[in-house]
C-alpha atoms as a PDB file:
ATOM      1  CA  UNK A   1      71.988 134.441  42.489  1.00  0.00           C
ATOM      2  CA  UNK A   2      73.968 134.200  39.346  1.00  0.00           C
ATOM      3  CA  UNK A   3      77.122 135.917  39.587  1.00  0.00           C
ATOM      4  CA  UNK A   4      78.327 135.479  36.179  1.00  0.00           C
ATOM      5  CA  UNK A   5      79.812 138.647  34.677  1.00  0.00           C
ATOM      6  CA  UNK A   6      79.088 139.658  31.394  1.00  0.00           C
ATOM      7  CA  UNK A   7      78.554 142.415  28.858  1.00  0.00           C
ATOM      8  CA  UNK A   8      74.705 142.453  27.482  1.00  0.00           C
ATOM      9  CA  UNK A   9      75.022 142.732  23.516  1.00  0.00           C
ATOM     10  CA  UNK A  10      73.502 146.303  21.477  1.00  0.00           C
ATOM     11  CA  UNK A  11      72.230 145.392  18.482  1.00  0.00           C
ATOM     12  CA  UNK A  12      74.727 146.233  16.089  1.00  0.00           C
ATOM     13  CA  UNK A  13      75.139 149.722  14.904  1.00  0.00           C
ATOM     14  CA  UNK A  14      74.375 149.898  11.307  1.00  0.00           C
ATOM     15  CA  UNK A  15      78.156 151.093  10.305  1.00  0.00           C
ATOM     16  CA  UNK A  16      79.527 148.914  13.196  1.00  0.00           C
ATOM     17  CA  UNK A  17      80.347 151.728  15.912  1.00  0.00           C
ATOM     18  CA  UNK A  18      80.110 150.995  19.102  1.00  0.00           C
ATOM     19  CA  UNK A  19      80.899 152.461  22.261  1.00  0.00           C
ATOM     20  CA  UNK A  20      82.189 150.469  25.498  1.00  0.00           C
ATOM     21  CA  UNK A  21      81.584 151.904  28.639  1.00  0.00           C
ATOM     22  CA  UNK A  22      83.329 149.743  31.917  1.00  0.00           C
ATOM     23  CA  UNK A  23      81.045 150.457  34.971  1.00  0.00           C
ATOM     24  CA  UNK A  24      82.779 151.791  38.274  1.00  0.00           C
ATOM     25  CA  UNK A  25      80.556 150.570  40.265  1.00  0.00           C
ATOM     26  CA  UNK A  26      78.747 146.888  38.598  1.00  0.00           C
ATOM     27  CA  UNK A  27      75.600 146.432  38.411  1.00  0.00           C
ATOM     28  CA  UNK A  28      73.474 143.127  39.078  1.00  0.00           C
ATOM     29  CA  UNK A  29      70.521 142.690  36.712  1.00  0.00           C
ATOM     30  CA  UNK A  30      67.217 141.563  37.370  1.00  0.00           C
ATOM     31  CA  UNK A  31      68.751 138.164  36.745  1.00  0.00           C
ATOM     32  CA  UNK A  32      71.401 138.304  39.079  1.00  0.00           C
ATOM     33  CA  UNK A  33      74.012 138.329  36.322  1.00  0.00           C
ATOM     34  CA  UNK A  34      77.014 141.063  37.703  1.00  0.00           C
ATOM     35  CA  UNK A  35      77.636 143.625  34.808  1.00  0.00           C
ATOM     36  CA  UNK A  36      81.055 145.813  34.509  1.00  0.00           C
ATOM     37  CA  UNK A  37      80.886 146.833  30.748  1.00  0.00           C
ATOM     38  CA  UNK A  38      78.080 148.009  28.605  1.00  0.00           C
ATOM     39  CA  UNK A  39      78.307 148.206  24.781  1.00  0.00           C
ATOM     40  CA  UNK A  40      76.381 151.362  23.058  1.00  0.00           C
ATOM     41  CA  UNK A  41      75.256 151.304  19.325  1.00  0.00           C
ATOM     42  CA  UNK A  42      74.314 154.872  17.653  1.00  0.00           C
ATOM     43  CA  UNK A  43      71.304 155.401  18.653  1.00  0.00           C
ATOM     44  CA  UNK A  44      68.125 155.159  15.797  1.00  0.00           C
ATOM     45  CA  UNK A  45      64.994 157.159  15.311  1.00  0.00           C
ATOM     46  CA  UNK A  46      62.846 154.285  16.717  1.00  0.00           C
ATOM     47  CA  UNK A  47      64.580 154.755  20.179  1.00  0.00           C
ATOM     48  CA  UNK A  48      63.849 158.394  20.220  1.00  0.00           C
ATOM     49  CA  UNK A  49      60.011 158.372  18.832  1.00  0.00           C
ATOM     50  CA  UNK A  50      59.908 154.890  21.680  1.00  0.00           C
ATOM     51  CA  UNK A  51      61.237 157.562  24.362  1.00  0.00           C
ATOM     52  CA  UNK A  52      59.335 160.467  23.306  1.00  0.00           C
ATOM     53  CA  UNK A  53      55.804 158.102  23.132  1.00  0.00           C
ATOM     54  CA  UNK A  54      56.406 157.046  27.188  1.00  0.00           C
ATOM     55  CA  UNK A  55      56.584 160.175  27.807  1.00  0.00           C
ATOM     56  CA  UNK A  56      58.152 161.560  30.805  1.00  0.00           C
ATOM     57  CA  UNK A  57      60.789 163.911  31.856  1.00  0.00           C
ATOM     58  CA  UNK A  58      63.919 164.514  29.844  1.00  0.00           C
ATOM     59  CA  UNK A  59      65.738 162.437  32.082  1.00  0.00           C
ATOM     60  CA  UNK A  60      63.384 159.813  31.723  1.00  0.00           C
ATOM     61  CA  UNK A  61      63.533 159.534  27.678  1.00  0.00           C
ATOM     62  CA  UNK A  62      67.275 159.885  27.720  1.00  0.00           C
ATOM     63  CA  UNK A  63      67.357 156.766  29.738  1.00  0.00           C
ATOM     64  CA  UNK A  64      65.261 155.088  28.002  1.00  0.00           C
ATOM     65  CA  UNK A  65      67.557 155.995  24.469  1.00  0.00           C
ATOM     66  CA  UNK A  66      70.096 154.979  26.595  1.00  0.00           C
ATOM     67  CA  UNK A  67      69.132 151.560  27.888  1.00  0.00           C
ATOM     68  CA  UNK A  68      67.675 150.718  23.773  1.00  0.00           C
ATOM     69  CA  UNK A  69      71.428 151.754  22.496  1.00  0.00           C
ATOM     70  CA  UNK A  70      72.861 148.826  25.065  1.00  0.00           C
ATOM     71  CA  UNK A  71      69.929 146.076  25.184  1.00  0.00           C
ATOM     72  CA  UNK A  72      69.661 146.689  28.630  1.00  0.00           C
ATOM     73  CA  UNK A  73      65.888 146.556  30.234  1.00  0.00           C
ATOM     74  CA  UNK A  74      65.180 149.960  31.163  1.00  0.00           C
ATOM     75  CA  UNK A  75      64.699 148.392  34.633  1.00  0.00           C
ATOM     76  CA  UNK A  76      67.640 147.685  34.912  1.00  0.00           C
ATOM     77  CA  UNK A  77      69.304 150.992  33.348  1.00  0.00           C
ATOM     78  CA  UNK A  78      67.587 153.052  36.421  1.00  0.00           C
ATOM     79  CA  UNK A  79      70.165 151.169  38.338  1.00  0.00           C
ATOM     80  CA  UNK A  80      73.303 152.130  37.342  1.00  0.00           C
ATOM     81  CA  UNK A  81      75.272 154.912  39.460  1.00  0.00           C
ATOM     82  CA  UNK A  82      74.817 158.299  38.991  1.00  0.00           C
ATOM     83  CA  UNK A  83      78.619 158.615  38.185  1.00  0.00           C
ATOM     84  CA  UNK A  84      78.277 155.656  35.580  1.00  0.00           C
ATOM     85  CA  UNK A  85      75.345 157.046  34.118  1.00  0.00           C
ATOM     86  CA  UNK A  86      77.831 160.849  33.996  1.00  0.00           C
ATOM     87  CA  UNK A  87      80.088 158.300  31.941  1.00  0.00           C
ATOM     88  CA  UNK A  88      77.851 156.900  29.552  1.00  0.00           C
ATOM     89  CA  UNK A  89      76.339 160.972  28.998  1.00  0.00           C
ATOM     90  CA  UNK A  90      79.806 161.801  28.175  1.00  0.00           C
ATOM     91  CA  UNK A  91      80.186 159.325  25.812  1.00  0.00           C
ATOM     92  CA  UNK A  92      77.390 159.454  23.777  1.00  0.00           C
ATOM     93  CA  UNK A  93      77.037 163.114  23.567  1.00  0.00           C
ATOM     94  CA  UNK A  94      78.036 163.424  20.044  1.00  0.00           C
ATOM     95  CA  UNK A  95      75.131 160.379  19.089  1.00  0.00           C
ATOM     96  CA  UNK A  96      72.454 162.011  21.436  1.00  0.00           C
ATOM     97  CA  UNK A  97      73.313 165.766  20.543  1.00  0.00           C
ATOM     98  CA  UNK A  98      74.070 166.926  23.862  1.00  0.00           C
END
C-alpha cells in the first residue's frame, strides 16, 4: 500500500478559483495513496450534461459534478465521509446553486 499523502490536482478553473477542502477523516484511493485535502475548480457545463447523461438520483449526479470539479475517480468520491462530503456541499453551494 502506498501511503503517500497528497492532494489530486482539478483542472484549473478557467479564472483560477479554486476551493480547498482538508478532509476530517482521509481517504485512501484506489491506489492506496492517503488523501487529506481536495482542490475544487468551478464546476463547467460538461460536468453537469456528464452527470445528467449517467443518470441517477440527485445525489448521484451531484457526486459525480463533484468528483469532475476535483479529478477525483468517482470511485473514489463515493468514499469520502458523509461529514466530508457536508463540507465540500457547503462549499460549493454558490458554484452548484444549492
Amino acid at each position: 500500500m502506498n501511503t503517500k499523502t497528497q492532494t489530486p490536482q482539478a483542472p484549473e478553473a478557467s479564472d483560477g478559483s479554486v476551493i480547498t477542502i482538508t478532509l476530517k477523516r482521509p481517504l485512501t484511493n484506489q491506489a492506496g495513496t492517503v488523501l487529506t485535502s481536495l482542490v475544487f475548480r468551478e464546476p463547467e457545463v460538461g460536468d453537469a450534461i456528464d452527470a445528467e447523461e449517467a443518470g441517477g438520483g440527485e445525489a448521484k449526479k451531484t457526486a459525480l459534478v463533484l468528483s469532475a470539479m476535483c479529478g477525483l475517480d468517482y470511485a473514489d468520491f463515493r468514499r469520502i465521509a458523509a461529514s466530508d462530503f457536508n463540507l465540500i456541499l457547503d462549499a460549493t453551494a454558490d458554484w452548484l446553486g444549492n
